[in-house]
Structure formats: structure tokens, C-alpha cells
N, C-alpha and C. Protein backbone atom coordinates (compact mmCIF):
# COMPACT_ATOMS: atom_id res chain seq x y z
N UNK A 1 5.50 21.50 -25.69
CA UNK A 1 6.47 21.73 -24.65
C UNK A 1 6.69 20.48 -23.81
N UNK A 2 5.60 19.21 -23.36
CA UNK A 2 5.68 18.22 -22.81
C UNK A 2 6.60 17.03 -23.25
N UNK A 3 6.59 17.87 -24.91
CA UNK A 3 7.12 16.46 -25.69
C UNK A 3 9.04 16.82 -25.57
N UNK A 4 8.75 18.27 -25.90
CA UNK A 4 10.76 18.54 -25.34
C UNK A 4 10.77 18.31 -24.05
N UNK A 5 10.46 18.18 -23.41
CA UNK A 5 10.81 17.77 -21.76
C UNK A 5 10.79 16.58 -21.79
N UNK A 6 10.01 15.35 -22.03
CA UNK A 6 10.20 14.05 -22.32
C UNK A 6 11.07 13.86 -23.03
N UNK A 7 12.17 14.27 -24.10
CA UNK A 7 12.99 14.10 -25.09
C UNK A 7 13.81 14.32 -24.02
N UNK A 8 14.22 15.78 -23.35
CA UNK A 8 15.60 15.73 -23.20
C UNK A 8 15.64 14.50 -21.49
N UNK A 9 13.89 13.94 -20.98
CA UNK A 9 14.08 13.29 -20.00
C UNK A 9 14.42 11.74 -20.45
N UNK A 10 14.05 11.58 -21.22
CA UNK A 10 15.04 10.57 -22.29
C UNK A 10 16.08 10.01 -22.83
N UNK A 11 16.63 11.08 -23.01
CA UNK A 11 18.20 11.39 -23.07
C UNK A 11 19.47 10.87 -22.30
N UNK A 12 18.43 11.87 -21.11
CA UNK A 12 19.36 11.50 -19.61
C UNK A 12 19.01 10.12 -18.90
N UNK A 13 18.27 9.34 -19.51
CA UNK A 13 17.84 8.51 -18.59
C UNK A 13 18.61 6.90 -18.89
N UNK A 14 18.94 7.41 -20.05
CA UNK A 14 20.10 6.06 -20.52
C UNK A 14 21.20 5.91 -19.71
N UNK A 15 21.61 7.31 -19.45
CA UNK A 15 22.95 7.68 -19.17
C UNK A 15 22.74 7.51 -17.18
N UNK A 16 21.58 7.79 -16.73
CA UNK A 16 21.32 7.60 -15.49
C UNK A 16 21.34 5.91 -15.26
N UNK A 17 20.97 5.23 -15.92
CA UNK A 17 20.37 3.67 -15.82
C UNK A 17 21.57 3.40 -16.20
N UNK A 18 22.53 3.47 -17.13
CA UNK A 18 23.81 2.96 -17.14
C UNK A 18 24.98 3.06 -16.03
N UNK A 19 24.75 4.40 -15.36
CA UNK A 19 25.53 4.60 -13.79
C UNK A 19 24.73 3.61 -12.83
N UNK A 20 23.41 3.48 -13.17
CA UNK A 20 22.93 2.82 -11.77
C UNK A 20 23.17 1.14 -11.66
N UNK A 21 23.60 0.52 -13.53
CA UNK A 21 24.06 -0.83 -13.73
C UNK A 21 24.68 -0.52 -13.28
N UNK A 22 26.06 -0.04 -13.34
CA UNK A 22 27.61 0.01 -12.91
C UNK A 22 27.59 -0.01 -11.26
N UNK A 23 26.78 0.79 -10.80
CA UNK A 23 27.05 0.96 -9.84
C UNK A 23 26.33 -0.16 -8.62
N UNK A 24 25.08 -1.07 -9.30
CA UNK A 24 24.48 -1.95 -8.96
C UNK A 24 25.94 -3.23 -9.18
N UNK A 25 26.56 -3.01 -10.02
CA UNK A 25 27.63 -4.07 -10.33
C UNK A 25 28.76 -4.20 -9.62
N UNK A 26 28.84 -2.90 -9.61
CA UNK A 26 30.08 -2.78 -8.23
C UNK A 26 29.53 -3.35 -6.63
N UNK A 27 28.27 -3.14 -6.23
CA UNK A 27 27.42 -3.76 -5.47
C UNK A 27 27.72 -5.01 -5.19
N UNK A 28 27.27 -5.31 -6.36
CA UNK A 28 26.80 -7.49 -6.94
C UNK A 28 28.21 -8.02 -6.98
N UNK A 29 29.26 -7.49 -7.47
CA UNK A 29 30.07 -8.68 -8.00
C UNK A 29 31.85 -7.55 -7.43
N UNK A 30 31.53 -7.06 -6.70
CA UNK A 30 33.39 -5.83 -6.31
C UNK A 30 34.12 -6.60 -5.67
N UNK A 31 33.20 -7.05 -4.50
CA UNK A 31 34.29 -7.56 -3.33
C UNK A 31 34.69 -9.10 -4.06
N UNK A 32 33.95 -9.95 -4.90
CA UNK A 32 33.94 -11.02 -5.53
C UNK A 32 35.32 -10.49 -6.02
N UNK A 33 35.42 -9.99 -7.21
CA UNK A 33 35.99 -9.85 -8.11
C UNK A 33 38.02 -9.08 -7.54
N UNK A 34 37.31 -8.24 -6.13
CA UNK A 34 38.49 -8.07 -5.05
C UNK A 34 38.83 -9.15 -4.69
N UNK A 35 38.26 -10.42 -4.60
CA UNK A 35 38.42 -11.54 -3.85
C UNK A 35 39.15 -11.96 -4.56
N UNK A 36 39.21 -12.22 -5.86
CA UNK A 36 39.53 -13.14 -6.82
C UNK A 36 40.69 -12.66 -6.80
N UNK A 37 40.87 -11.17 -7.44
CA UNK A 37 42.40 -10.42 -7.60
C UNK A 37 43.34 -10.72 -6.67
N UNK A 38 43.05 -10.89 -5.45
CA UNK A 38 44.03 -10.47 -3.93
C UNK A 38 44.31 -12.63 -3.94
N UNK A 39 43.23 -13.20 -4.55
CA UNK A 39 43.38 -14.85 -4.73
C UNK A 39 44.22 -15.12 -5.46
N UNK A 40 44.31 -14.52 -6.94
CA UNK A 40 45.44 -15.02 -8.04
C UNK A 40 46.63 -14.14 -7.34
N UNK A 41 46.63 -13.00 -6.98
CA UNK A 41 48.13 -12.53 -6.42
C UNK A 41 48.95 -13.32 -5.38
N UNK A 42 48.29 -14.08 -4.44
CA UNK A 42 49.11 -14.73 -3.56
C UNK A 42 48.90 -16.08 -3.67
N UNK A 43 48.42 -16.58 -4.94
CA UNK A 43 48.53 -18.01 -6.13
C UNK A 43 49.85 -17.36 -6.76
N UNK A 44 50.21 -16.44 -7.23
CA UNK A 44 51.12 -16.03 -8.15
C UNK A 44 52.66 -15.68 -7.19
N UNK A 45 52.27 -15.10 -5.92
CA UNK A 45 53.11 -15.08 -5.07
C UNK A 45 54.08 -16.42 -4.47
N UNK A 46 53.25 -17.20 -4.08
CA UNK A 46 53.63 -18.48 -3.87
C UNK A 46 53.97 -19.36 -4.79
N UNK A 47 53.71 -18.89 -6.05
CA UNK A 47 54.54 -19.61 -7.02
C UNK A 47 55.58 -19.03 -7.24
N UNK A 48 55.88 -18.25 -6.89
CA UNK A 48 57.31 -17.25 -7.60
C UNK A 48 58.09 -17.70 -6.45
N UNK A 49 57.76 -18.04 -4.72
CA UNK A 49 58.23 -18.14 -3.76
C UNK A 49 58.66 -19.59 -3.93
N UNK A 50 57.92 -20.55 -4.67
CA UNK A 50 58.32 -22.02 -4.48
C UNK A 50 59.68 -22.22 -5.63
N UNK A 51 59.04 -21.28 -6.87
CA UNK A 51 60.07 -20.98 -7.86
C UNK A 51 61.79 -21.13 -7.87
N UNK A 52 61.30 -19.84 -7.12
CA UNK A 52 62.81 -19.04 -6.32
C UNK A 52 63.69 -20.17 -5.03
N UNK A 53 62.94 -20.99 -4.32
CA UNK A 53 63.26 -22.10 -3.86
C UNK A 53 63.38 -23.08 -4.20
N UNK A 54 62.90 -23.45 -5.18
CA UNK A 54 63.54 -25.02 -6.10
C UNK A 54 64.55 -24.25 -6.89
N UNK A 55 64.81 -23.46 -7.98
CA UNK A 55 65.95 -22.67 -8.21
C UNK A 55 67.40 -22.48 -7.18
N UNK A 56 66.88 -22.40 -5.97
CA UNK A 56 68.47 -22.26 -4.89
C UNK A 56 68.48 -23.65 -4.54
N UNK A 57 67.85 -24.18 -4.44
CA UNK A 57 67.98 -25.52 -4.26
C UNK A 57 69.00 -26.32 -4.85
N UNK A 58 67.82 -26.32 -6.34
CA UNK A 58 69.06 -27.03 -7.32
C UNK A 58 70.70 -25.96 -8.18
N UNK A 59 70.52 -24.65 -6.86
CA UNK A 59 72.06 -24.12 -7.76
C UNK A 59 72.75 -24.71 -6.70
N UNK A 60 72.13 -25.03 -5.30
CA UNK A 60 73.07 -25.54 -3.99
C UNK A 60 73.25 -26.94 -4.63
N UNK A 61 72.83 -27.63 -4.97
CA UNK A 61 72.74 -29.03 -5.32
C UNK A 61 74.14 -28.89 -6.62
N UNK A 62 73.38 -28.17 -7.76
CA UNK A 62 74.61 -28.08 -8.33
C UNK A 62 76.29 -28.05 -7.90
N UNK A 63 75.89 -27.06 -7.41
CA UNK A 63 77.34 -26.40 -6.77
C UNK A 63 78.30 -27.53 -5.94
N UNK A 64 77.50 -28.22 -4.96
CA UNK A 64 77.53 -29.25 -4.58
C UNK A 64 78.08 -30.33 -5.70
N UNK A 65 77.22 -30.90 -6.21
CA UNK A 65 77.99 -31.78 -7.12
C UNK A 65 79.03 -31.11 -8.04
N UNK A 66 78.73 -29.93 -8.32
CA UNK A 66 80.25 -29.39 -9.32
C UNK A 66 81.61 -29.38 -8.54
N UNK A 67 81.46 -29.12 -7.04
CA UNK A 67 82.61 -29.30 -6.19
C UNK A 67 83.54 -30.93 -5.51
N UNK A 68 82.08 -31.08 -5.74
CA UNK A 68 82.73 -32.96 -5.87
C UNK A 68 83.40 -33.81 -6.76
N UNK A 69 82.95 -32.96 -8.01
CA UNK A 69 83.33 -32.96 -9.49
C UNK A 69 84.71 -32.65 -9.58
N UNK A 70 85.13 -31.46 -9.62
CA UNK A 70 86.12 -31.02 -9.05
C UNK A 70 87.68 -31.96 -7.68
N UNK A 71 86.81 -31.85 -6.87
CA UNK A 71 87.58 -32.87 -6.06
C UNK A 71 88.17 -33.98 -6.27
N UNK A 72 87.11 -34.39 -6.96
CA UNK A 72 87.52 -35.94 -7.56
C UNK A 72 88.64 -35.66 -8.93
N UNK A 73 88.36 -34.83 -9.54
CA UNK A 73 88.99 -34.39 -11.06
C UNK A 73 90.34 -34.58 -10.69
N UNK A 74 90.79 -33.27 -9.21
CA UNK A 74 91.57 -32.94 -8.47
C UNK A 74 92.61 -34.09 -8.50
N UNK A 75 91.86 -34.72 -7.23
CA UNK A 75 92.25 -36.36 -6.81
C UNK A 75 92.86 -37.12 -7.85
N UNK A 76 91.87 -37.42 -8.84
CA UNK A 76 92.51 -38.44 -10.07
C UNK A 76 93.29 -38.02 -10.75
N UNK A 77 93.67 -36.37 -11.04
CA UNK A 77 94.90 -35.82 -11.40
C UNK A 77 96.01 -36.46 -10.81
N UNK A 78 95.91 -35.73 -8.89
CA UNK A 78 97.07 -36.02 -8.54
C UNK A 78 97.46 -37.54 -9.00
N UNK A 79 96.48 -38.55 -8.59
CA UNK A 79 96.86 -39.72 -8.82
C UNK A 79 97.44 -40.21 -9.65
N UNK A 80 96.84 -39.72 -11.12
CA UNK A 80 97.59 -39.96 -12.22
C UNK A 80 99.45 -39.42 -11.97
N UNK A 81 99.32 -38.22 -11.65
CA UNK A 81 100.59 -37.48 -11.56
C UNK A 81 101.30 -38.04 -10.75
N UNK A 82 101.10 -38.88 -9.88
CA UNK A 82 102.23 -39.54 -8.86
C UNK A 82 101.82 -41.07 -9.21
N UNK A 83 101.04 -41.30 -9.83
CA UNK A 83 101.67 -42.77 -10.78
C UNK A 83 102.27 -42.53 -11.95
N UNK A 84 102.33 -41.67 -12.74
CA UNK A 84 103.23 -41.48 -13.60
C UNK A 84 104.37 -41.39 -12.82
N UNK A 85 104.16 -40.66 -12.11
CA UNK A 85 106.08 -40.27 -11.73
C UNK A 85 106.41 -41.32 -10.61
N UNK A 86 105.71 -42.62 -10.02
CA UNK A 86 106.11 -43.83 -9.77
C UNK A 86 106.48 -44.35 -10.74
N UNK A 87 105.63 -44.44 -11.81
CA UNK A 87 106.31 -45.62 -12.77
C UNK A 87 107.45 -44.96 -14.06
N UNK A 88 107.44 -43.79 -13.65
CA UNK A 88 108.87 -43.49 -14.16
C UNK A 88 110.04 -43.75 -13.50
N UNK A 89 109.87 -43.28 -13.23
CA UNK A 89 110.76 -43.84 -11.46
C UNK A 89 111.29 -45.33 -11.72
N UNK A 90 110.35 -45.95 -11.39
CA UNK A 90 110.77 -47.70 -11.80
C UNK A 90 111.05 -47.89 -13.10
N UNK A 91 110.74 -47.12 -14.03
CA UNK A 91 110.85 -47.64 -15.54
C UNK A 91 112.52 -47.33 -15.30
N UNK A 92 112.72 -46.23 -14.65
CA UNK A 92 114.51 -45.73 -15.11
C UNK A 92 115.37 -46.74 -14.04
N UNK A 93 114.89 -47.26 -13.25
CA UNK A 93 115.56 -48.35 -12.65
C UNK A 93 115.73 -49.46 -13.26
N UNK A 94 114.21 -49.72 -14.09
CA UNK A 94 114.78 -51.30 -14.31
C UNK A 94 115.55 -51.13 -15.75
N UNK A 95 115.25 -50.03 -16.43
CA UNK A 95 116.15 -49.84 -17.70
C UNK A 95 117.55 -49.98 -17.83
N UNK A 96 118.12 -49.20 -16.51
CA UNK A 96 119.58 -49.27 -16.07
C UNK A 96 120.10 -50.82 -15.86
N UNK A 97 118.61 -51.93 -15.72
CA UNK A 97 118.86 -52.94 -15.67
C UNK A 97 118.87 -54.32 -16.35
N UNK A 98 117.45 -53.98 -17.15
CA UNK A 98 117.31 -54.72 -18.26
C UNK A 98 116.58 -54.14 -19.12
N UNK A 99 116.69 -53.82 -20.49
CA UNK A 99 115.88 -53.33 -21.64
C UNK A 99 114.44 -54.09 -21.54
N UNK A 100 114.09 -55.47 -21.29
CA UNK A 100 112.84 -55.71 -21.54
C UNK A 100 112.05 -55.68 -20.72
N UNK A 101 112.79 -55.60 -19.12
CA UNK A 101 111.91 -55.25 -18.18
C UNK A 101 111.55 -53.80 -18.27
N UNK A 102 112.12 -52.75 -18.50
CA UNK A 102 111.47 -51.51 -18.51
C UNK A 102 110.77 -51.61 -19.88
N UNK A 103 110.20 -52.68 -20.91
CA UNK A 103 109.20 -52.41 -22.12
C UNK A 103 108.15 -52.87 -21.27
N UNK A 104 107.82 -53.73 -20.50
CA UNK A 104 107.04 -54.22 -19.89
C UNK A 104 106.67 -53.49 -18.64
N UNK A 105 107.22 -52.81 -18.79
CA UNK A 105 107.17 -51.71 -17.36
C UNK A 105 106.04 -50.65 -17.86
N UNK A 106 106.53 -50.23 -19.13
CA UNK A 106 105.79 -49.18 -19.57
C UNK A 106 104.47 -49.54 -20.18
N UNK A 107 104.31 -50.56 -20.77
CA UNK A 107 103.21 -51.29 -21.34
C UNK A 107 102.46 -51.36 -19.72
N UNK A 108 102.70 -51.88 -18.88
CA UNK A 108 101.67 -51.35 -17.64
C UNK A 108 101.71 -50.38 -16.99
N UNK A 109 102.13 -49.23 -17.35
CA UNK A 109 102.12 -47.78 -17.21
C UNK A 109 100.75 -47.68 -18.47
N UNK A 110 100.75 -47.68 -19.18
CA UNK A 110 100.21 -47.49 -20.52
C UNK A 110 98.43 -47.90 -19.76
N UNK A 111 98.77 -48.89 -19.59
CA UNK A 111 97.14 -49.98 -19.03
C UNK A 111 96.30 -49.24 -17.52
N UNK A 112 97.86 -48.93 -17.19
CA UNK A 112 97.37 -48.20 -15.62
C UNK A 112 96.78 -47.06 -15.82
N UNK A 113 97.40 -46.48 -17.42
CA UNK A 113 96.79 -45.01 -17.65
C UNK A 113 95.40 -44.52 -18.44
N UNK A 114 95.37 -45.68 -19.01
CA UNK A 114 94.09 -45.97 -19.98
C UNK A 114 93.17 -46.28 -18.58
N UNK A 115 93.20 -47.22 -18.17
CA UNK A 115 92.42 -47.64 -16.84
C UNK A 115 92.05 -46.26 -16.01
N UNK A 116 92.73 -45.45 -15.80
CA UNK A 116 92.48 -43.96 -14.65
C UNK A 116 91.65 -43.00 -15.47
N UNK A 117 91.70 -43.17 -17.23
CA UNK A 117 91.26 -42.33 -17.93
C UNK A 117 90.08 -42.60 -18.26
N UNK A 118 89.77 -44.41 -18.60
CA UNK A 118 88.31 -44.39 -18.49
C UNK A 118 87.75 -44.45 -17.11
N UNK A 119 88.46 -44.44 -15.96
CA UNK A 119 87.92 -44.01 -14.85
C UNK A 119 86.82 -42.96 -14.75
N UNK A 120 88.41 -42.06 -15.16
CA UNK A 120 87.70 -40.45 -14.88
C UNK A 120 86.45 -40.00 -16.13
N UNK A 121 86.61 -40.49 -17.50
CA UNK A 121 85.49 -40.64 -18.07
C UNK A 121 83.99 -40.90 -17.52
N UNK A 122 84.35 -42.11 -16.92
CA UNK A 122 83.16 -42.60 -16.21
C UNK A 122 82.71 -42.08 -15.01
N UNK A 123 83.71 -41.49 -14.22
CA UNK A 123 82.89 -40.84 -13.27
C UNK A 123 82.43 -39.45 -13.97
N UNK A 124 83.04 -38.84 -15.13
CA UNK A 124 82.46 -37.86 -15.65
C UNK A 124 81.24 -38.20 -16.22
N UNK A 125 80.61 -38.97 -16.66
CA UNK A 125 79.53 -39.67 -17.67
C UNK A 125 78.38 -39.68 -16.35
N UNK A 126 78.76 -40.09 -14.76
CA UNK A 126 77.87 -40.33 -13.47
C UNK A 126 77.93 -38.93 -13.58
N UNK A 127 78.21 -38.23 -13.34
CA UNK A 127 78.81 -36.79 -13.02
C UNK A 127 77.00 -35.84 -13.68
N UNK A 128 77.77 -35.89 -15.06
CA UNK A 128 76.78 -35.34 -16.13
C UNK A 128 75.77 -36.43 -15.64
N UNK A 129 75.42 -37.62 -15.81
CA UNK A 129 73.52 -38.22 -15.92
C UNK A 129 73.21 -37.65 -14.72
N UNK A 130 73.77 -37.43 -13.10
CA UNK A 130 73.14 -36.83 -11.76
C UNK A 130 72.85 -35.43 -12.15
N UNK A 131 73.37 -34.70 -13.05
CA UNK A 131 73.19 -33.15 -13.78
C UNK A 131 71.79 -32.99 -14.34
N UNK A 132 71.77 -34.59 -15.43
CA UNK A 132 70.54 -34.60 -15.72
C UNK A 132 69.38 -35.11 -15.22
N UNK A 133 69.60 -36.00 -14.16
CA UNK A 133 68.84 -36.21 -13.80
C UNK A 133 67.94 -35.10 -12.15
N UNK A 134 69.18 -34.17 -11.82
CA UNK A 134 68.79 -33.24 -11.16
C UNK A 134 67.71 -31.99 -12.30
N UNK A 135 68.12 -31.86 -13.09
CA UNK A 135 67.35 -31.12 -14.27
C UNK A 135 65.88 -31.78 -14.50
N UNK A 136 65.73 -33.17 -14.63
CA UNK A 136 64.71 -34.04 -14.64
C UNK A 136 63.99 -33.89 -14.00
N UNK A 137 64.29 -33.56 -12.68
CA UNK A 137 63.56 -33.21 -11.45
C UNK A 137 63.18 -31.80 -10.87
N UNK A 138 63.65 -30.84 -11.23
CA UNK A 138 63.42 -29.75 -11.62
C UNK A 138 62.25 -29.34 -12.57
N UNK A 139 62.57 -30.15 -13.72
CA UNK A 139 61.02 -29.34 -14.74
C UNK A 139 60.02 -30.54 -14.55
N UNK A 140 59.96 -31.36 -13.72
CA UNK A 140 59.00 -31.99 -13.66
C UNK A 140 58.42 -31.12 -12.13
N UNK A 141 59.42 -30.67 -11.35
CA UNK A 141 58.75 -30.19 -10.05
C UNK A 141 57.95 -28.85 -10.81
N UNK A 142 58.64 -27.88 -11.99
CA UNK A 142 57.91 -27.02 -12.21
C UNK A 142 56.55 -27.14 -13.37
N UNK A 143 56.30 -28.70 -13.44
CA UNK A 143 55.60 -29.18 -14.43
C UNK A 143 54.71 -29.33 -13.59
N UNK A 144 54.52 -29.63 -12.01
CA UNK A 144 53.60 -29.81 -11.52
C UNK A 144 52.68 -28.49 -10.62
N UNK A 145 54.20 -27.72 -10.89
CA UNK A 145 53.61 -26.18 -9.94
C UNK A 145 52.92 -25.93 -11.24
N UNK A 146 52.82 -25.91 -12.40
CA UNK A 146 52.54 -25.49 -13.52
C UNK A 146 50.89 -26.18 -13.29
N UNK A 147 51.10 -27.39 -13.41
CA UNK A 147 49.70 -28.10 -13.13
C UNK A 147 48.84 -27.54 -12.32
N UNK A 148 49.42 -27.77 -10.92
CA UNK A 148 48.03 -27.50 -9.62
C UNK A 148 47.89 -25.58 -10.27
N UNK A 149 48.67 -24.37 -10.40
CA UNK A 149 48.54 -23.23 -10.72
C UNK A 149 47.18 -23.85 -11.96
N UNK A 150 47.48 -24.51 -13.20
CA UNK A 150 46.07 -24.22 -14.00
C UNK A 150 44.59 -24.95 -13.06
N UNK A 151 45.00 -25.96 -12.85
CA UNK A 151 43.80 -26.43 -11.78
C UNK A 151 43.30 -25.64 -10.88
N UNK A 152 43.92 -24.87 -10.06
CA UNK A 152 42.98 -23.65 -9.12
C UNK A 152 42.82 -22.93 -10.38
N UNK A 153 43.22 -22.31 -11.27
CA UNK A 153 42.73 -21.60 -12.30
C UNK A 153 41.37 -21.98 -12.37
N UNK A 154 41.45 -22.98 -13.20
CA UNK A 154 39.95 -23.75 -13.49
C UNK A 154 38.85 -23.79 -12.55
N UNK A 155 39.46 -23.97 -11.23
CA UNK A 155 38.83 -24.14 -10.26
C UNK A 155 38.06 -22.72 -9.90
N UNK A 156 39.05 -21.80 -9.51
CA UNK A 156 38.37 -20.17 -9.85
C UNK A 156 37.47 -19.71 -10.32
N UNK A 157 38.04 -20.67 -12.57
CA UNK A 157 36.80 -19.88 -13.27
C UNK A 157 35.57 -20.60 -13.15
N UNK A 158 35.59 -21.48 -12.55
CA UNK A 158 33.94 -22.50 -12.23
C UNK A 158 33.07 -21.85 -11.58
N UNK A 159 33.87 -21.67 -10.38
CA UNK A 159 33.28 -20.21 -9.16
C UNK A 159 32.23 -19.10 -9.72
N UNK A 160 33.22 -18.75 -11.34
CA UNK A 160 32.62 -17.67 -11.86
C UNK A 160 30.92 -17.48 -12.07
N UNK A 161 30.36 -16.10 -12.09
CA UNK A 161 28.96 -16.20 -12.56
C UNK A 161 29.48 -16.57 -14.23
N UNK A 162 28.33 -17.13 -14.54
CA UNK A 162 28.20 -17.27 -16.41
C UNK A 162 27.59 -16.17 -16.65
N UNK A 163 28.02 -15.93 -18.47
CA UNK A 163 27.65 -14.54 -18.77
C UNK A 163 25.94 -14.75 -19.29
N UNK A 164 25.46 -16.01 -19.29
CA UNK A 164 23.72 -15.85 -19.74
C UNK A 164 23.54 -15.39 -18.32
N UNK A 165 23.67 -15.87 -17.06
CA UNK A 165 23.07 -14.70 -15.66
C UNK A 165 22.97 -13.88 -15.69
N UNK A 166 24.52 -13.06 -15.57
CA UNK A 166 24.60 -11.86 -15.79
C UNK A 166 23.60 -11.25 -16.76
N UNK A 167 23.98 -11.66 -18.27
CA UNK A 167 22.55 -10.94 -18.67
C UNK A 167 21.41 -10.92 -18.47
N UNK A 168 20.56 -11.82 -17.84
CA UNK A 168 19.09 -12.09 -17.61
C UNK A 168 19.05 -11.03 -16.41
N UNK A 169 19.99 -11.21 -15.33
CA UNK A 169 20.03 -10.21 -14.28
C UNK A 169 20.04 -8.82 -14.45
N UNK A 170 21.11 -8.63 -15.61
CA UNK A 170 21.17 -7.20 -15.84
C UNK A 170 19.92 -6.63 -16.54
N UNK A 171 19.08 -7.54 -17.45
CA UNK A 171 17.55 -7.18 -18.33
C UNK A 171 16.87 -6.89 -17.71
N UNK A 172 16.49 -7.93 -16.28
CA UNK A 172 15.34 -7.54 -15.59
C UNK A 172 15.90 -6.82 -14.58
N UNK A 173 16.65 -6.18 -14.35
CA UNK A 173 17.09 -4.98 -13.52
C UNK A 173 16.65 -3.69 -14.32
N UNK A 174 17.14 -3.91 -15.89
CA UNK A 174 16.66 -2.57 -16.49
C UNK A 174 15.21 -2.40 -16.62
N UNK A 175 15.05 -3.53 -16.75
CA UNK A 175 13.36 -3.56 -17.37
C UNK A 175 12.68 -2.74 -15.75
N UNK A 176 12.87 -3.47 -14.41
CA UNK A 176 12.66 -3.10 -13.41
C UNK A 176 12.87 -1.53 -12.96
N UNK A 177 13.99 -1.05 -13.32
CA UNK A 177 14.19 0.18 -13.26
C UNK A 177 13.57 1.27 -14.22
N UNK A 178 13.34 0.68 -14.97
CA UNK A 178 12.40 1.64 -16.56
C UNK A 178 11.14 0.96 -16.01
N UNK A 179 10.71 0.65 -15.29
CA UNK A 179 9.08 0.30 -14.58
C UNK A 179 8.31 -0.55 -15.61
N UNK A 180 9.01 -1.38 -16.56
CA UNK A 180 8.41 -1.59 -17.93
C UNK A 180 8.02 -3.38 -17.51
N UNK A 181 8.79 -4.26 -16.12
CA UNK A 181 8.67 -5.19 -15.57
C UNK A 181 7.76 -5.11 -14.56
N UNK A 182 6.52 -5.80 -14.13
CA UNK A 182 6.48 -5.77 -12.40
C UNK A 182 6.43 -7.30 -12.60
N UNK A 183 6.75 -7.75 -11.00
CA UNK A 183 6.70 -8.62 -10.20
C UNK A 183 4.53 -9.42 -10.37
N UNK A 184 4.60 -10.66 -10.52
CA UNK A 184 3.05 -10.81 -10.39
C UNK A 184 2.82 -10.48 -8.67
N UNK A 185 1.63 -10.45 -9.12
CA UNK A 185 0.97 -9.72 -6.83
C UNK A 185 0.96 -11.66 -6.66
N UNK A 186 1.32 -11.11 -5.32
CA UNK A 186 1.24 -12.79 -3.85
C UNK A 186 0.44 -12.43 -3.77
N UNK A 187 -0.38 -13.99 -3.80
CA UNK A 187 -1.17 -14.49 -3.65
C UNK A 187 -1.34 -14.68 -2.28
């Protein structure tokens, strides 16, 4: 009869010593491990916050240069459009007057127009590299939120206990609790 009572006190005693790890663990390592959670959430917060602010940044920046873009496009339109219709203008004057002055008229119509077109090329070509080079600056800013985010990472898991502690801790806890460890007597 001693030996079924030791069996089923046996039984239960795994299952007791496994609540009392857990619950020794929640002890040792909760508020740690609370610490850590509530640490990466407002690491993760503040990155989404710096995110979301270099993002409006560079759509204000964009927008900005796309409206200047624009303006200027605008501008060198009209310009073109009222030097064309200057040098039409003069071309039909001097034609009425001499045939070779209005060929020569138009041949620098021609130069004036090539000239406004690689203008506007070229300020399109500045246009686009400030595009890219605003982009440049962008994934390098998120190359570096990217950086310092793995570095506190790292930094975090250093913090961490290692898992040989943990186990040596958790052995001689069981061993201690199953009475199968003592302590040597002070001396």
C-alpha cells in the first residue's frame, strides 16, 4: 500500500515541480522580459514615427520640386510661344521685304528653338538628378534607421541571460526542490 501511494506521489510531483519552474520563472525573468517587450515596442514605435516623417518630408520636398518643375515647364512654354510668335511676326515683315532676309530670319528662329529645347532638356535632366538625389537621401536615411534599429537589437540580445545559465539554474533549482542537492554547511 506504501508503494501505491509513493507511485501516485510521483506522478504528481513532476507536474507540481514543473508549475513551481514556471512559476519560479515568471519570478526570475517577467518583468525582464515585460521590460524588453514595452523596449522593442517604442524602438518600433519611433521608427514607424521617424518613418512616417522622412516619408512627408520627402513627398513635401517632392511636391515642391514637381511644382517648380512645372513652373518653369510653364515659363519656357510661354517663352517659346511668344518667341515663336515674335519671330513670326518679323519673319512676315521682312519677307514682304526681302526673300533672304526672312531665310535668315528663320534659320535663327530654328537656333533660338533648338537652344530653349536643350534648355528645357537640361533643366529637365537637373530636375530628375535632384529626384535622385532626394531618393539617395532617403534610403540612405532609412539605411541608417535600419542600422542603429539592428544595433540596439544586438545590444538587447547581449543584455540577454544565455541559455547554459538558465539551465544550470533551472538543474539546481530542481535538484534543490527534489531535496536530491544540499548546499555544503558554513564553516
Amino acid at each position: 500500500m506504501s508503494q501505491h501511494t509513493e507511485k501516485e506521489h510521483g506522478e504528481k510531483a513532476p507536474a507540481d515541480a514543473d508549475r513551481n519552474v514556471d512559476q519560479i520563472r515568471d519570478i526570475l525573468f517577467g518583468g525582464q522580459m515585460r521590460d524588453y517587450e514595452r523596449r522593442f515596442a517604442e524602438l518600433a514605435q519611433r521608427l514607424e514615427h521617424e518613418a512616417a516623417r522622412m516619408r512627408e518630408d520627402l513627398d513635401r520636398r517632392f511636391a515642391a520640386l514637381d511644382a517648380r518643375l512645372d513652373e518653369q515647364i510653364e515659363r519656357l512654354g510661354r517663352l517659346v510661344k511668344q518667341e515663336s510668335a515674335d519671330r513670326a511676326r518679323a519673319l512676315d515683315d521682312l519677307e514682304s521685304r526681302i526673300q533672304q532676309a526672312a531665310r535668315t530670319q528663320r534659320d535663327e528662329l530654328n537656333a533660338a528653338l533648338a537652344q530653349l529645347v536643350q534648355d528645357l532638356a537640361r533643366n529637365d535632366e537637373r530636375g530628375r538628378q535632384g529626384l535622385a538625389s532626394l531618393s539617395a537621401a532617403l534610403d540612405r536615411g532609412l539605411a541608417q534607421a535600419d542600422a542603429a534599429l539592428t544595433a540596439t537589437r544586438a545590444e538587447l540580445r547581449g543584455d540577454k541571460v544565455g541559455r547554459e545559465d538558465l539551465s544550470a539554474l533551472f538543474t539546481e533549482l530542481s535538484l534543490r526542490l527534489n531535496g536530491e542537492f544540499e548546499l555544503p554547511a558554513r564553516k
